[in-house]
C-alpha atoms as a PDB file:
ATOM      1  CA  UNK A   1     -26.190  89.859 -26.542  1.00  0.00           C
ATOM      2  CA  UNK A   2     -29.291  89.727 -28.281  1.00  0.00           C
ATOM      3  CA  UNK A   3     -31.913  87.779 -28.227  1.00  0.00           C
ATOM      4  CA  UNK A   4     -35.406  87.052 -29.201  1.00  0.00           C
ATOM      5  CA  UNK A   5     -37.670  89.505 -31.057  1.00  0.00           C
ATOM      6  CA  UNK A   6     -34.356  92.122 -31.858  1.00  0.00           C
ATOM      7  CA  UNK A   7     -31.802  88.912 -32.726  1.00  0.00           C
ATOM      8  CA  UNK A   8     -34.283  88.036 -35.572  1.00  0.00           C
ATOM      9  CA  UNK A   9     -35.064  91.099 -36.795  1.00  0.00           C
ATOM     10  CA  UNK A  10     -30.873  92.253 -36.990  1.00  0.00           C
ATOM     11  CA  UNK A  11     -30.933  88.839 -38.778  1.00  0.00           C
ATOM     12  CA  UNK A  12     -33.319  89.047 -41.444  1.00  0.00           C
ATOM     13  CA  UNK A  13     -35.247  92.319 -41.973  1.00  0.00           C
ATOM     14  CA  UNK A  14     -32.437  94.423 -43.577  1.00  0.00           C
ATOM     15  CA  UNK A  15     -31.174  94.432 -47.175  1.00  0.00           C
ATOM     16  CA  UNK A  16     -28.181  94.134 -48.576  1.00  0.00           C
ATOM     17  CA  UNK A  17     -26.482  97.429 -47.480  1.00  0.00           C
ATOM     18  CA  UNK A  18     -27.842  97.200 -43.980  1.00  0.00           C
ATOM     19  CA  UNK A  19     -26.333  94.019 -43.525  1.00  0.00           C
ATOM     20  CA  UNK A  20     -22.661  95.211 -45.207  1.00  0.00           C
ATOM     21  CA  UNK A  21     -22.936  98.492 -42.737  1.00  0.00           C
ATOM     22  CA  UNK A  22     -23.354  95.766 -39.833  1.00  0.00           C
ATOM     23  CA  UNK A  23     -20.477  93.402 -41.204  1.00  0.00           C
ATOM     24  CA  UNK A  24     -17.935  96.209 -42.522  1.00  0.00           C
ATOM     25  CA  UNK A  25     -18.435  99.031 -39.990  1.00  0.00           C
ATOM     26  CA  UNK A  26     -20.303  98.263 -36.635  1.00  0.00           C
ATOM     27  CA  UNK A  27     -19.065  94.671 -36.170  1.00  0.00           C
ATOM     28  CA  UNK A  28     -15.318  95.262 -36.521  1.00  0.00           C
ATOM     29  CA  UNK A  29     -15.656  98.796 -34.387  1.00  0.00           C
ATOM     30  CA  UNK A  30     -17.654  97.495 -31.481  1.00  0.00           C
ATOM     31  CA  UNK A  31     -16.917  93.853 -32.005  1.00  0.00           C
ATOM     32  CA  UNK A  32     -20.893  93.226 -30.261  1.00  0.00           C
ATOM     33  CA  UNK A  33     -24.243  94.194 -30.922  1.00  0.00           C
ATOM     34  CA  UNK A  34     -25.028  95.289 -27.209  1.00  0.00           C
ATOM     35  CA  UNK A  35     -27.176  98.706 -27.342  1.00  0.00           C
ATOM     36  CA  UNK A  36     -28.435  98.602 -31.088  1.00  0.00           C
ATOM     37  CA  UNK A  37     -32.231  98.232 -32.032  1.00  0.00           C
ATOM     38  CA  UNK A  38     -32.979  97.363 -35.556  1.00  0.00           C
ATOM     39  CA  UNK A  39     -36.078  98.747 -36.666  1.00  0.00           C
ATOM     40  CA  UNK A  40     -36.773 101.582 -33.883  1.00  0.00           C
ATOM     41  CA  UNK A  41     -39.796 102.997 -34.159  1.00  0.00           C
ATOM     42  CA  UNK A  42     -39.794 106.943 -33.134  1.00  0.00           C
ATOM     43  CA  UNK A  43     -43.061 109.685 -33.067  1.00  0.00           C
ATOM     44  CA  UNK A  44     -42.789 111.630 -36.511  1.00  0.00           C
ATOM     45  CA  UNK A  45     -44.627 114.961 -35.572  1.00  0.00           C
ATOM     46  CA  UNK A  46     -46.088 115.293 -39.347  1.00  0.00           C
ATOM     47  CA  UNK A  47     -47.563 112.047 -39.830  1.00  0.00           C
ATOM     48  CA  UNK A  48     -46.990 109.779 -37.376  1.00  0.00           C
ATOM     49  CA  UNK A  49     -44.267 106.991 -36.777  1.00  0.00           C
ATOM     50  CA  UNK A  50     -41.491 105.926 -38.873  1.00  0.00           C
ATOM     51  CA  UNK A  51     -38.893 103.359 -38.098  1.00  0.00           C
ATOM     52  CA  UNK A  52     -34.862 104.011 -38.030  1.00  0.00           C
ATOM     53  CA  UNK A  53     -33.072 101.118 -39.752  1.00  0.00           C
ATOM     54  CA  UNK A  54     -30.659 100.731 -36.317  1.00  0.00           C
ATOM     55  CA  UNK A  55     -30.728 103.015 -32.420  1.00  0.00           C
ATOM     56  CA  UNK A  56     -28.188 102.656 -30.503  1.00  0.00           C
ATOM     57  CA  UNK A  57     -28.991 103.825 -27.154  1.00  0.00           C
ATOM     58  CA  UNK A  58     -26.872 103.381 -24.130  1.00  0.00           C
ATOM     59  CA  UNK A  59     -27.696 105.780 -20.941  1.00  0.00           C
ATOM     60  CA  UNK A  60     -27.885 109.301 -22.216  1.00  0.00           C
ATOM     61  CA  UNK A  61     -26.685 108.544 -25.361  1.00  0.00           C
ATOM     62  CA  UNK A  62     -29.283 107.837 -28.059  1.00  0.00           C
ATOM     63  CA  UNK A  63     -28.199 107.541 -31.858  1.00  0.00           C
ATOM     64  CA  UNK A  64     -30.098 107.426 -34.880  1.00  0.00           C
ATOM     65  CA  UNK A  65     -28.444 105.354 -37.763  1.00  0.00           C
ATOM     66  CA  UNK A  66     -30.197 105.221 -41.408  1.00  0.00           C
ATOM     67  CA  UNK A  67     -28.600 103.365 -44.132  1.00  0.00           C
ATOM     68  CA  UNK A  68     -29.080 104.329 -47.653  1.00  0.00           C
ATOM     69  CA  UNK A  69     -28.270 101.461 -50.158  1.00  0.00           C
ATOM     70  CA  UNK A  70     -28.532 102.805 -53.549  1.00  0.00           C
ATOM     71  CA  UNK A  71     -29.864 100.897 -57.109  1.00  0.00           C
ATOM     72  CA  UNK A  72     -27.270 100.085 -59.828  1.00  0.00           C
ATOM     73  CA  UNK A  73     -28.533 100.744 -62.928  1.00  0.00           C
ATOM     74  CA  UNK A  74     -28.266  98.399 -65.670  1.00  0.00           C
ATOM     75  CA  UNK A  75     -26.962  99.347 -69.405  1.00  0.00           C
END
């Protein structure tokens, strides 16, 4: 389970299709949050460091997920 610094950060620092990806696809799948790390900051060898939206890493298994929401536009 989490807790702390991750908990409130899978709570509140994703928008709206971050939060649908964890309700719609990773919840019902895994039924736990176990593993993933919102916000997972990695080395970018041009200019520094970026931050994945969500890692999962488990043992020698390390994941990168990036969710793209997209912008309706308005007629």
């Amino acid at each position: 389970m989490k807790k702390g610094e991750d908990r409130r950060r899978l709570a509140s620092e994703h928008g709206y299709a971050e939060k649908l990806f964890l309700e719609k696809v990773w919840f019902p799948v895994f039924q736990h949050f176990n593993c993933l790390t919102p916000e997972y900051e990695v080395d970018d060898y041009i200019d520094g460091k970026r931050y994945l939206d969500f890692a999962y890493i488990r043992d020698t298994l390390r994941l990168a997920i990036e969710i793209d929401g997209y912008k309706q536009l308005r007629r």
